[in-house]
Protein backbone atom coordinates (compact mmCIF):
# COMPACT_ATOMS: atom_id res chain seq x y z
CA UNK A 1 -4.41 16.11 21.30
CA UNK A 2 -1.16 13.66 21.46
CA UNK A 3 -3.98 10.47 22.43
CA UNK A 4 -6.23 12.02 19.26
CA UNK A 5 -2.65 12.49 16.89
CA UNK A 6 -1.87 8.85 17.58
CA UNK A 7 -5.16 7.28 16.89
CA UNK A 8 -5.12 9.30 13.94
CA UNK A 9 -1.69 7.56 13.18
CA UNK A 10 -2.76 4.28 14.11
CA UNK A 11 -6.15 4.05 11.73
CA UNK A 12 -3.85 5.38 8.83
CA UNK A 13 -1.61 2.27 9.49
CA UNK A 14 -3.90 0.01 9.34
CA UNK A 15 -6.03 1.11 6.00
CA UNK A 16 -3.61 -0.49 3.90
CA UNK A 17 -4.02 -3.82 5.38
CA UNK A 18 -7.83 -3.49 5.55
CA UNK A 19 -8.55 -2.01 2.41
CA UNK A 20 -7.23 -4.87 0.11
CA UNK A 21 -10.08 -6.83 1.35
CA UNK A 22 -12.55 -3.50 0.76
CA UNK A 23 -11.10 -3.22 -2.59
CA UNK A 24 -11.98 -6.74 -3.65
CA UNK A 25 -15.06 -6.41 -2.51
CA UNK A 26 -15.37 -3.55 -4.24
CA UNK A 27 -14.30 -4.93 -7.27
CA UNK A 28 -16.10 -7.91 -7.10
CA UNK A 29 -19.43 -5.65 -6.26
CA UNK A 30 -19.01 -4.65 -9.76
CA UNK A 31 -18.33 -7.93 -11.51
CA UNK A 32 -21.85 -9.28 -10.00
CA UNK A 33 -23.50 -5.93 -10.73
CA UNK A 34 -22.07 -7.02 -14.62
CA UNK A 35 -23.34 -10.09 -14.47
CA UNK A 36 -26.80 -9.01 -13.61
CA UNK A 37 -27.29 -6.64 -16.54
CA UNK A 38 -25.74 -9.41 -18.84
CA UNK A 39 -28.23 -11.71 -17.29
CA UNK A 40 -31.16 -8.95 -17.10
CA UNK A 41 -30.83 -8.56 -21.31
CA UNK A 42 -30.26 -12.46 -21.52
CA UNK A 43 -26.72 -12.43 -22.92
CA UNK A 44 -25.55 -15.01 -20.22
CA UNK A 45 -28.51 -16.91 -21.36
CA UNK A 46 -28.25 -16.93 -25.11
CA UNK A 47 -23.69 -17.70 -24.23
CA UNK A 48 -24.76 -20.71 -22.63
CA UNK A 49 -27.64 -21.87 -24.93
CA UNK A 50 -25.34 -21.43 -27.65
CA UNK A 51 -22.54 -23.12 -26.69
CA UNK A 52 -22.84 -26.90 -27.16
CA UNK A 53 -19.26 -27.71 -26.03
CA UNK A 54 -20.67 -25.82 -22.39
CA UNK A 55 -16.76 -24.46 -22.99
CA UNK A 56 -17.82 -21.23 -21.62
CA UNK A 57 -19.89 -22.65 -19.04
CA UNK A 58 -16.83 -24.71 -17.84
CA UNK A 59 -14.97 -21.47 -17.86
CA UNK A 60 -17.73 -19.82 -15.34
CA UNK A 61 -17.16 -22.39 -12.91
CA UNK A 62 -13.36 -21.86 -12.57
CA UNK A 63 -14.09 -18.25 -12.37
CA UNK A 64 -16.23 -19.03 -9.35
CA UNK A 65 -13.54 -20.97 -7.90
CA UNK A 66 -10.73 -18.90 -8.32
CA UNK A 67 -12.39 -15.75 -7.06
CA UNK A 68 -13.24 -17.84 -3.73
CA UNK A 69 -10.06 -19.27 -3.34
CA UNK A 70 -8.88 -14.97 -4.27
CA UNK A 71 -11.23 -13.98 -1.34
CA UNK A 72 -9.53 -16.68 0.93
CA UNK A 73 -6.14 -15.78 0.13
CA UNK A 74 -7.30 -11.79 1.01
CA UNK A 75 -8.57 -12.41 3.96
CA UNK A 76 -5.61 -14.30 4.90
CA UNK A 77 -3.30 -11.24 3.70
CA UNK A 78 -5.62 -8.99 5.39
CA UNK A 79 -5.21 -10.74 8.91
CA UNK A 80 -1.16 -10.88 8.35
CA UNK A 81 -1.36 -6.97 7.76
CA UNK A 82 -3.44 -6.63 11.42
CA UNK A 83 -0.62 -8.76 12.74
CA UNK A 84 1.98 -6.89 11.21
CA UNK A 85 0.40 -3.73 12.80
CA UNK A 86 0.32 -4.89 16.42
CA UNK A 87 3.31 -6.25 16.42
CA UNK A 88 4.93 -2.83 15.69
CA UNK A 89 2.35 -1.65 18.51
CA UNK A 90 4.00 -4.19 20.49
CA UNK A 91 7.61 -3.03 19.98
CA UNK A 92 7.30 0.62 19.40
CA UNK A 93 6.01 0.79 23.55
CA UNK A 94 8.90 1.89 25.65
CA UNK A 95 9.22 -1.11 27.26
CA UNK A 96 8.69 -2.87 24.03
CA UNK A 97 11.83 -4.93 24.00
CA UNK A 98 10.74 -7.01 26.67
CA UNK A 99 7.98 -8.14 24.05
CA UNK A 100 10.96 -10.27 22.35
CA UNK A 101 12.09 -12.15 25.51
CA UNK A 102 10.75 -15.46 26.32
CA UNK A 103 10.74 -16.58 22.29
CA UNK A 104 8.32 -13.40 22.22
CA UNK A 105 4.54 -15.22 23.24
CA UNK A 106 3.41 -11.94 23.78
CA UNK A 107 3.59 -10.80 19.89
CA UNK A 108 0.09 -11.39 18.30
CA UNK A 109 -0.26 -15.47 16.62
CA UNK A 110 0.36 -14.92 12.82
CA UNK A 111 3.20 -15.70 10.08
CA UNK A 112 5.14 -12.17 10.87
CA UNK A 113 5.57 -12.84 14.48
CA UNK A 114 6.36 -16.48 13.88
CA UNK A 115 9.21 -15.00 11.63
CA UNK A 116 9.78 -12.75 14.86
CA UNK A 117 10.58 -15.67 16.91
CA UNK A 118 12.66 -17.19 14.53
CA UNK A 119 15.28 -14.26 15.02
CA UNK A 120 14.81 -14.32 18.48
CA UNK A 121 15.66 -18.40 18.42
CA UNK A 122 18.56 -17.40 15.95
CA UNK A 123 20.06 -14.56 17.84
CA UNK A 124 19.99 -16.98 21.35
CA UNK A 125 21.62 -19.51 19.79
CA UNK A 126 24.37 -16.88 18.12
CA UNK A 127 27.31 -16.44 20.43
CA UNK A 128 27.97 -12.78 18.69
CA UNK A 129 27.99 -10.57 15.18
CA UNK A 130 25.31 -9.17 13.51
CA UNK A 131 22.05 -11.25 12.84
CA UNK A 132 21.44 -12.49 9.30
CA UNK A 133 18.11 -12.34 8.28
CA UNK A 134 18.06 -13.34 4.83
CA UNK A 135 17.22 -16.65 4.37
CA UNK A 136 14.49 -15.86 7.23
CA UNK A 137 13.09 -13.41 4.86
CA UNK A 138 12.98 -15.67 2.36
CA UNK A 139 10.96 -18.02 4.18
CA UNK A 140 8.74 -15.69 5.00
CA UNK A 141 8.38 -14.44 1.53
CA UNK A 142 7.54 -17.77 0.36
CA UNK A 143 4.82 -18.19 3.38
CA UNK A 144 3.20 -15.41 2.84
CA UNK A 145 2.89 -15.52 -0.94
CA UNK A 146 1.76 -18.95 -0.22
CA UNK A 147 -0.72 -20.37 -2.92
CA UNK A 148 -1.17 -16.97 -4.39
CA UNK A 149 0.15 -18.35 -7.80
CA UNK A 150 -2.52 -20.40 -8.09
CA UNK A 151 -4.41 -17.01 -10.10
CA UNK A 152 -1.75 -16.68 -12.66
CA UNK A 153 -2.12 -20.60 -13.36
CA UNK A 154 -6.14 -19.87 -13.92
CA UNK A 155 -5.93 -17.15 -15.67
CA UNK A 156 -3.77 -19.05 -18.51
CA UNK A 157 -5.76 -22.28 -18.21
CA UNK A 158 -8.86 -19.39 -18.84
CA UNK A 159 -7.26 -18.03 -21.70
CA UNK A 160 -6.59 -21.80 -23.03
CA UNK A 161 -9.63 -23.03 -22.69
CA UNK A 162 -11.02 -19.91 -25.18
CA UNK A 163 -9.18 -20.93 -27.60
CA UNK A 164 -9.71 -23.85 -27.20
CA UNK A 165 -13.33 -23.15 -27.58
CA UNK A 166 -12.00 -21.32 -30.53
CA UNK A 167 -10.64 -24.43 -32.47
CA UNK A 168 -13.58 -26.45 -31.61
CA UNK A 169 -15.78 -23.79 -33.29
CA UNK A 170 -14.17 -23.34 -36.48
CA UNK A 171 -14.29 -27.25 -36.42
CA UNK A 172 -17.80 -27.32 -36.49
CA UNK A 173 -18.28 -24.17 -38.56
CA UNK A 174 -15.95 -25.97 -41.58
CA UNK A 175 -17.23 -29.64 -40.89
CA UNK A 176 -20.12 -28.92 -43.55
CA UNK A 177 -18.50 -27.43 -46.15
CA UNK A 178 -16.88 -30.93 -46.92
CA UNK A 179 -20.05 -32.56 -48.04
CA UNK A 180 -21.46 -29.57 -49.08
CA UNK A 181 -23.85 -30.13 -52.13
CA UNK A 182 -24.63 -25.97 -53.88
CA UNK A 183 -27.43 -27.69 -56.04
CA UNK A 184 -29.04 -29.08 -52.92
CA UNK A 185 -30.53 -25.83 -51.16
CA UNK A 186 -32.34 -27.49 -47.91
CA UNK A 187 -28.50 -29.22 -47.44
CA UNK A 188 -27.00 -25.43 -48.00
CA UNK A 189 -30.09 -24.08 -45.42
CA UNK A 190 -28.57 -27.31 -42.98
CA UNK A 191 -24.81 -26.28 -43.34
CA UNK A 192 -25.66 -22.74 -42.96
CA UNK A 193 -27.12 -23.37 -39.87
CA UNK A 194 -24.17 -26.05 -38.45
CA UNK A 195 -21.61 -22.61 -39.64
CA UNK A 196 -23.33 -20.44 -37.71
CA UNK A 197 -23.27 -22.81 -34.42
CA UNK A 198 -19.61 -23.52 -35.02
CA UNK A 199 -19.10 -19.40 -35.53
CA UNK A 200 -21.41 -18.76 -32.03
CA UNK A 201 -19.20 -21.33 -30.29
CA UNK A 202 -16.02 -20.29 -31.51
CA UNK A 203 -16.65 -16.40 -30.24
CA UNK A 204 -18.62 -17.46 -27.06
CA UNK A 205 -15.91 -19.20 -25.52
CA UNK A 206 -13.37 -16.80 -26.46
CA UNK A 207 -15.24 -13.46 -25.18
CA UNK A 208 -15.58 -15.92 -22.15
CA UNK A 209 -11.73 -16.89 -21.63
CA UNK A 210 -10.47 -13.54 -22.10
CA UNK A 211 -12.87 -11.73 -19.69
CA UNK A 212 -12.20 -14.40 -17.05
CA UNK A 213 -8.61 -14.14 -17.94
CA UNK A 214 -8.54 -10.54 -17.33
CA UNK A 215 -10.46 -10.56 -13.78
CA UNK A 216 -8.52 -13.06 -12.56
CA UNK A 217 -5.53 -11.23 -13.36
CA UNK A 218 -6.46 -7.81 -11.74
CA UNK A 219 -8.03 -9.95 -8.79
CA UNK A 220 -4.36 -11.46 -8.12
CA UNK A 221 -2.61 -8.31 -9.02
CA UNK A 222 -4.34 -6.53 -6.03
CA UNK A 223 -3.75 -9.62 -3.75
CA UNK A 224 -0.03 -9.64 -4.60
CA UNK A 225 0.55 -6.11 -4.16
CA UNK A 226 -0.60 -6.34 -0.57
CA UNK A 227 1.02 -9.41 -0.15
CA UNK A 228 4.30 -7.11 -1.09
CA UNK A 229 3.33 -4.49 1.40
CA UNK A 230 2.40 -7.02 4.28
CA UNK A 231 6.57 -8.27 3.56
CA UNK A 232 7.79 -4.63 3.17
CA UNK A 233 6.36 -3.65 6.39
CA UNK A 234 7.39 -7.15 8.07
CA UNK A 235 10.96 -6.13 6.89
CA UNK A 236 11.14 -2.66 8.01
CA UNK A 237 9.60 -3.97 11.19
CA UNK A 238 12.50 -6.04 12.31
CA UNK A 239 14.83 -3.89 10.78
CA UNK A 240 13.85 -0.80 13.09
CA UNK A 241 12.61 -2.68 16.28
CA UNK A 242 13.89 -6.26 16.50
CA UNK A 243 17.41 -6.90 15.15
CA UNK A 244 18.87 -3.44 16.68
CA UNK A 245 17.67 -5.28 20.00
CA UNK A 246 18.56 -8.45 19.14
CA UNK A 247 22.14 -7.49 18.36
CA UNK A 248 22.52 -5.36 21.50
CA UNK A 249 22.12 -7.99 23.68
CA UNK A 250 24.66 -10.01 21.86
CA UNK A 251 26.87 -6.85 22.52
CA UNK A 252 27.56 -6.27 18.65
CA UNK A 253 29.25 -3.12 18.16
CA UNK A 254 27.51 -0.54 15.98
């Protein structure tokens, strides 16, 4: 029952650290289900045959790119989270502080037990006192967030490049009315035609910057919040089963 209670433990450990990548799949399962009924009623097709500045096609492509560089950046989280979780396997064993002698090569390869090894360096090269952590954790932070803002730059060049589209469409839509003749009709029939272009352009590209805008955004939302709990857990792990250990061997007081 104990062996049954502690696998039971263990799996709900690790669901956090495996679902993010479940939940973008998820969510991306979706997105291409979307794109399928746009492209079943031939929406996508009419957005891109409509749009002569290919504004909205350009946006498509950085889509594309940003959700594989998002699906990179998950899996990367993802594996961090695993190493997080054997780690603490590691230490939590009752002969788990011999895991952090010898600059602790028995801890699992990753960016958390690299940071792991930097307090063990740290507290060998400490004569005594308590072990600082901070600007560890900091370094950390910043290695584990790691190109993740490269979503929230997107997302805004997304959102830029709609209205861009915008501008360009009302450009075209208003061109005409400059030379606009009302007594010549086929020239009216002409500039009717060049305003509704401008008009298709101007709300293509716009529907497209905002929707990419948006999925980027949640994409990058989910990837930073488990990017926060891979750094919460690292924290509490060396909190609660390193430094204690660390400092005892220094012979810190309590």
């Amino acid at each position: 029952m104990s062996a049954i209670g502690a696998e039971t433990a263990l799996s709900g450990t690790a669901t956090p650290e495996r679902g993010v990548l479940l939940l973008w799949m998820i969510f991306t399962g979706l997105s291409v289900f979307a794109v399928f009924l746009l492209w079943r009623y031939g929406l996508i097709h009419l957005m891109v045959a409509s749009d002569r500045t290919y504004i909205s096609s350009l946006i498509a492509v950085l889509y594309l790119i940003t959700c594989g560089h998002c699906f990179w950046r998950t899996r990367a989280i993802a594996r961090e989270g695993e190493v997080a979780r054997g780690c603490r396997a590691v230490l939590s064993m009752p002969d788990g502080a011999k895991a952090l002698g010898a600059d602790a090569r028995g801890l699992p390869g990753g960016l958390v037990s690299d940071h792991i090894r930097s307090l063990v360096t740290k507290a060998r090269a400490q004569a005594a006192g308590r072990i600082d952590q901070t600007l560890l954790l900091r370094s950390l932070a910043d290695r584990l967030r790691g190109s993740n803002g490269f979503g929230a730059f997107v997302s805004d060049t997304l959102m830029k490049l709609g209205l861009l589209g915008t501008i360009v469409g009302f450009i075209i839509m208003l061109a005409p009315i400059a030379t606009l003749d009302a007594a010549d009709k086929a020239a009216m029939k002409t500039s009717m035609g060049l305003m509704s272009d401008g008009m298709a352009v101007a709300m293509y590209t716009t529907l497209a910057g905002l929707i990419g805008s948006i999925l980027v955004r949640i994409q990058y939302y989910m990837l930073d919040a488990a990017t926060q709990r891979v750094f919460s857990d690292a924290v509490m792990l060396t909190e609660t089963h390193v430094t204690p250990v660390l400092e005892s061997r220094l012979g810190t007081p309590p």
